[in-house]
Protein backbone atom coordinates (compact mmCIF):
# COMPACT_ATOMS: atom_id res chain seq x y z
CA UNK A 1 -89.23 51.26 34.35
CA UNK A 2 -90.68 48.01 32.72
CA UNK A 3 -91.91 45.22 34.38
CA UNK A 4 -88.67 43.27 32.70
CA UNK A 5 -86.25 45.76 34.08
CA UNK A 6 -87.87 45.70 37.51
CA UNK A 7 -88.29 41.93 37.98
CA UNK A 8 -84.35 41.27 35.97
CA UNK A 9 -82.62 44.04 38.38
CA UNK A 10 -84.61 42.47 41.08
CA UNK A 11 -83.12 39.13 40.60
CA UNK A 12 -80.10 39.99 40.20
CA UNK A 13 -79.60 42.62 43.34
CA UNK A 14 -81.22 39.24 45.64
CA UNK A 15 -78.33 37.09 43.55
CA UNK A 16 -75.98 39.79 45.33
CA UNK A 17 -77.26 39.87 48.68
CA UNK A 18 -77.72 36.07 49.16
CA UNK A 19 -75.13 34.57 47.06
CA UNK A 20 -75.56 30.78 48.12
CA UNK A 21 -78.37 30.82 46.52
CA UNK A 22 -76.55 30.86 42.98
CA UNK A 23 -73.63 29.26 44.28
CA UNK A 24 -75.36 26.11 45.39
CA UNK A 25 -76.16 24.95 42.12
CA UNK A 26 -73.30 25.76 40.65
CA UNK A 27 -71.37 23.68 43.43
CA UNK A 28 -73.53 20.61 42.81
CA UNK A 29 -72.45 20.94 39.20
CA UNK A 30 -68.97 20.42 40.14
CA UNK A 31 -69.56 17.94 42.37
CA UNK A 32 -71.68 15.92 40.07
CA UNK A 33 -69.01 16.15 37.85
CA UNK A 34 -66.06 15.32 40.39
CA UNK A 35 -67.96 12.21 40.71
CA UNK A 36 -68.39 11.22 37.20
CA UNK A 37 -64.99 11.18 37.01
CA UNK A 38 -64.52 8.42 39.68
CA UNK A 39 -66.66 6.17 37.51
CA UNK A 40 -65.49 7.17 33.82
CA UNK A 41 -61.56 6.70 35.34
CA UNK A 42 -62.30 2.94 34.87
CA UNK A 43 -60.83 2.44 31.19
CA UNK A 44 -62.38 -0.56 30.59
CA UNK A 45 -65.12 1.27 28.74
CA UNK A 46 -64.91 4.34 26.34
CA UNK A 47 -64.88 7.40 29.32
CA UNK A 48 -65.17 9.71 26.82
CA UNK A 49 -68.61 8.99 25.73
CA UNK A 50 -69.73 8.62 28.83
CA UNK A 51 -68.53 12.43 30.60
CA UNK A 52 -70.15 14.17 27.42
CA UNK A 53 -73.88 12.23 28.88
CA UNK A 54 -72.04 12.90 32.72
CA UNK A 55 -71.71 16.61 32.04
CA UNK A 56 -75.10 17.46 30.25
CA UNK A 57 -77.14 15.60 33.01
CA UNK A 58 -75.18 17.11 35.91
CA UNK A 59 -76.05 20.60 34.04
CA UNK A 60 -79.76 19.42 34.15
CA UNK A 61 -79.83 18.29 37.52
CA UNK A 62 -78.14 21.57 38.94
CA UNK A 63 -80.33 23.72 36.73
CA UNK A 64 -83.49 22.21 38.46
CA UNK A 65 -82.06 22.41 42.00
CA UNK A 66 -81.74 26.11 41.22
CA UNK A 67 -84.90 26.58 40.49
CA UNK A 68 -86.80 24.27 42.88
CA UNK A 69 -88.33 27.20 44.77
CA UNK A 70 -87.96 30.24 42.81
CA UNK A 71 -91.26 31.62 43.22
CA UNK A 72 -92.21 30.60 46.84
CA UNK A 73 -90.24 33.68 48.52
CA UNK A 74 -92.40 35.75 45.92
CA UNK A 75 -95.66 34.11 46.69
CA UNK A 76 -94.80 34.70 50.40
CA UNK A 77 -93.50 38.50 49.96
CA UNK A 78 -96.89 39.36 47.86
CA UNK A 79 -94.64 39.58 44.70
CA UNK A 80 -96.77 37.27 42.51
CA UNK A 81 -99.80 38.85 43.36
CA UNK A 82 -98.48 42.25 42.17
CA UNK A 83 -96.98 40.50 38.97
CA UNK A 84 -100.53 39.77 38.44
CA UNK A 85 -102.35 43.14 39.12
CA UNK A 86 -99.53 45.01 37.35
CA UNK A 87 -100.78 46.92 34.23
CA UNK A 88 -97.70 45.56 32.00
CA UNK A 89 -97.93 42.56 30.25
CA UNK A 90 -97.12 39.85 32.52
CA UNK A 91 -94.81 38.03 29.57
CA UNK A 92 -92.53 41.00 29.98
CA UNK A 93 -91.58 40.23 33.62
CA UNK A 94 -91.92 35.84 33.17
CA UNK A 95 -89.03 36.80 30.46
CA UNK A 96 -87.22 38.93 32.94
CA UNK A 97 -87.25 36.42 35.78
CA UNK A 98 -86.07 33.74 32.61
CA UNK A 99 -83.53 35.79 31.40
CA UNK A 100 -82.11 36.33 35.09
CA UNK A 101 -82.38 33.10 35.79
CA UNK A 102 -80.39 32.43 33.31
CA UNK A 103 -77.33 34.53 33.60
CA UNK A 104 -76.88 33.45 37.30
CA UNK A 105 -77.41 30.51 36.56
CA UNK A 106 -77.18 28.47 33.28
CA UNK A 107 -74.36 30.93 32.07
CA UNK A 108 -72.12 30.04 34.89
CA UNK A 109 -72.97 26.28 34.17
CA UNK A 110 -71.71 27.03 30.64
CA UNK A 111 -68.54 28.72 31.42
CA UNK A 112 -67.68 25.90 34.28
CA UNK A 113 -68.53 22.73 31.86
CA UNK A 114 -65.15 22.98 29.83
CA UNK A 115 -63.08 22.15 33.43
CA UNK A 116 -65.67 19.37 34.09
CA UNK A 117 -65.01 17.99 30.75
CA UNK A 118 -61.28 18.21 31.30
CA UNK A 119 -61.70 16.81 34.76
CA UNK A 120 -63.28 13.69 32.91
CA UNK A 121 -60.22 13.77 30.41
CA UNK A 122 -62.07 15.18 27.01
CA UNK A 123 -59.77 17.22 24.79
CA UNK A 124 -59.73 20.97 25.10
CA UNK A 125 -61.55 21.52 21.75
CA UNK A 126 -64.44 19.17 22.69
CA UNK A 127 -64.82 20.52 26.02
CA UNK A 128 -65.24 24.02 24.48
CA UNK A 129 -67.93 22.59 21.92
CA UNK A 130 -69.45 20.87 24.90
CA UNK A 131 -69.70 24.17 26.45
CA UNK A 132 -70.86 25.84 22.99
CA UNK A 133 -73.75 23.56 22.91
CA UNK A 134 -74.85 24.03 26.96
CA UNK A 135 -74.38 27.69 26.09
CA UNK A 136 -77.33 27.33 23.06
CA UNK A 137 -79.71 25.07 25.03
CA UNK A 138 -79.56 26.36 28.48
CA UNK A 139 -81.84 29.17 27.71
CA UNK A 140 -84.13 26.38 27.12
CA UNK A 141 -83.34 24.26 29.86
CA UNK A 142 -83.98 27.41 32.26
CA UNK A 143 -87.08 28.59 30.57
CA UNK A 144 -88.87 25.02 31.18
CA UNK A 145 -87.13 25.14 34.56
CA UNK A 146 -88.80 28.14 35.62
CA UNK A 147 -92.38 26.93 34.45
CA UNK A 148 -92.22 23.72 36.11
CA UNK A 149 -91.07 26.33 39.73
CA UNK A 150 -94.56 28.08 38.65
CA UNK A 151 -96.14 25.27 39.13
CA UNK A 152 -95.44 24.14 41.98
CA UNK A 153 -95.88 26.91 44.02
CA UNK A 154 -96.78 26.89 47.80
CA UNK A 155 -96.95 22.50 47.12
CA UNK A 156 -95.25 20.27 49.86
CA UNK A 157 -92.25 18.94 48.53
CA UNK A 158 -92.77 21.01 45.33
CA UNK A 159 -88.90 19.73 44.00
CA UNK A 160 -90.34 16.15 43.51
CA UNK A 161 -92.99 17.56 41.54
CA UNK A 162 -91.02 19.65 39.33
CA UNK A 163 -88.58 16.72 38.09
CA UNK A 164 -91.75 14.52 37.88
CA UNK A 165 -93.19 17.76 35.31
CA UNK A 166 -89.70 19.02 33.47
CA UNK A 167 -87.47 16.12 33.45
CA UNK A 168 -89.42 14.58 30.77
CA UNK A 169 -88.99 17.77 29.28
CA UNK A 170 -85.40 17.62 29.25
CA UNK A 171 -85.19 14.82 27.50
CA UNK A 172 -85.11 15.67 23.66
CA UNK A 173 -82.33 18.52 24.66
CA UNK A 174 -80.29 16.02 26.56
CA UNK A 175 -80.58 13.22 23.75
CA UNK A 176 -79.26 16.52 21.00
CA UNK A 177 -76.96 17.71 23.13
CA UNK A 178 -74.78 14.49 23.90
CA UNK A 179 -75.59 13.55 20.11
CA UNK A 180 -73.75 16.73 19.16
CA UNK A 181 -71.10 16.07 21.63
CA UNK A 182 -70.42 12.32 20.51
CA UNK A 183 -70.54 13.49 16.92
CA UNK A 184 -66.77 15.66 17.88
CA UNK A 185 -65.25 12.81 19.66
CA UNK A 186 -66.13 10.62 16.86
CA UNK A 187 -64.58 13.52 14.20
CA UNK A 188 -67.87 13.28 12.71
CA UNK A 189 -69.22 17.07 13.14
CA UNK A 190 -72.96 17.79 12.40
CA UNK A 191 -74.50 20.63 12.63
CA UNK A 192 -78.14 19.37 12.70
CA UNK A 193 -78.33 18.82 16.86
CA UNK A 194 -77.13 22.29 17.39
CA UNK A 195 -79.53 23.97 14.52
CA UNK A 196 -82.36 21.99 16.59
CA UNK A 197 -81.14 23.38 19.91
CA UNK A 198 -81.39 26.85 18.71
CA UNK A 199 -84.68 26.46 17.58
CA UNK A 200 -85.91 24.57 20.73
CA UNK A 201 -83.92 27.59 22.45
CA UNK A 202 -85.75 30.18 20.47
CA UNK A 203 -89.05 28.84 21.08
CA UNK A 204 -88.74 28.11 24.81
CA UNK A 205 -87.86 31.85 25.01
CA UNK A 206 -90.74 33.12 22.50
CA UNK A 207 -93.51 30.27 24.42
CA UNK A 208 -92.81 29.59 27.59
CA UNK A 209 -93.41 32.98 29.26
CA UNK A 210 -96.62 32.94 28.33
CA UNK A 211 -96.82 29.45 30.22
CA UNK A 212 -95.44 30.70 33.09
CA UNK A 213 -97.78 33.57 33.33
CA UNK A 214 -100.76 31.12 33.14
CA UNK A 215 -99.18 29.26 35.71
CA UNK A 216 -99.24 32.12 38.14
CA UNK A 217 -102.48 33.19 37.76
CA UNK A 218 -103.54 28.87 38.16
CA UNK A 219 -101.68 29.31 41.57
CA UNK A 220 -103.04 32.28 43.02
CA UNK A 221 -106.75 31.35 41.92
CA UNK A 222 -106.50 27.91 44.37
């Protein structure tokens, strides 16, 4: 079996076995959002601009918190080390681990963002292009997610260090991402933000597993 397979089934049976884990996030999401919607229920401003910026940075914020210490039970359990000494290439299982990753986590984000945008009172069709545009960057948002995790392994207080690393990161998604979603409340549809999101999607998934796999190998040499 391939270092992908091992490290993706891997993930997933641990998702099984200690559920809060993935559920956490997820939770945070929706309570993120719950509270957005006790600030944009004050009509003196436009609302719905404001939940299509509420929902993309609660997505962000819960996408971090899920992977604040992803690696430290592995660097603990030996796992990294053997990711290391492994004769496969170590992109196959950083791709696995991103790939997981993502379907417990961004994908659920995804398919709960249309009742957060209807929480926040956006139309059914823009809440499901909302969701169509989490859906194309989240691979994107997890892969850089991940990296930052890498790098902070085994460092006190590691989560401050990975928003101080990724959030920055973040930013050019977030900024194409509420673009696209003011461009449907405005009628106004453009198809340039989510053409960039695929390609910042594409590369994140093509790149960043080779960052990650540097990263490891930084952590375990100090």
């Amino acid at each position: 079996m391939s270092g992908f397979w091992i490290i993706f089934r891997s993930d997933l049976l641990v998702a099984v076995r200690f559920k809060s884990d993935s559920l956490h996030p997820l939770l945070m999401f929706l309570l993120l959002a719950f509270l957005s919607t006790l600030v944009v229920h004050n009509r003196t401003f436009d609302t719905s601009m404001v939940a299509v910026g509420s929902v993309w940075l609660a997505a962000m914020i819960a996408n971090l918190l899920a992977l604040e210490t992803l690696f430290n039970r592995d660097a603990e359990s030996g796992m990294v080390d053997q990711f290391l000494v492994h004769s496969q290439p170590l992109f196959l299982v950083t791709l696995g681990r991103v790939l997981s990753r993502w379907l417990l986590v961004g994908l659920p984000i995804c398919l709960l963002s249309p009742v957060a945008a209807l929480l926040m009172g956006l139309h059914y069709l823009d809440s499901l292009g909302l969701a169509a545009s989490l859906f194309i960057a989240t691979p994107a948002l997890t892969a850089l997610g991940v990296l930052g995790s890498a790098l902070s392994i085994g460092i006190e207080r590691g989560g401050v260090l990975l928003a101080i690393l990724i959030l920055p990161l973040y930013v050019p998604i977030y900024l194409l991402g509420v673009g696209f979603g003011q461009s449907l409340l405005l009628s106004q549809f453009n198809w340039s933000p989510l053409l960039w999101l695929t390609a910042i999607s594409i590369g994140a998934i093509t790149v960043v597993p080779f960052a990650i796999g540097f990263a490891l190998k930084i952590s375990q040499e100090y």
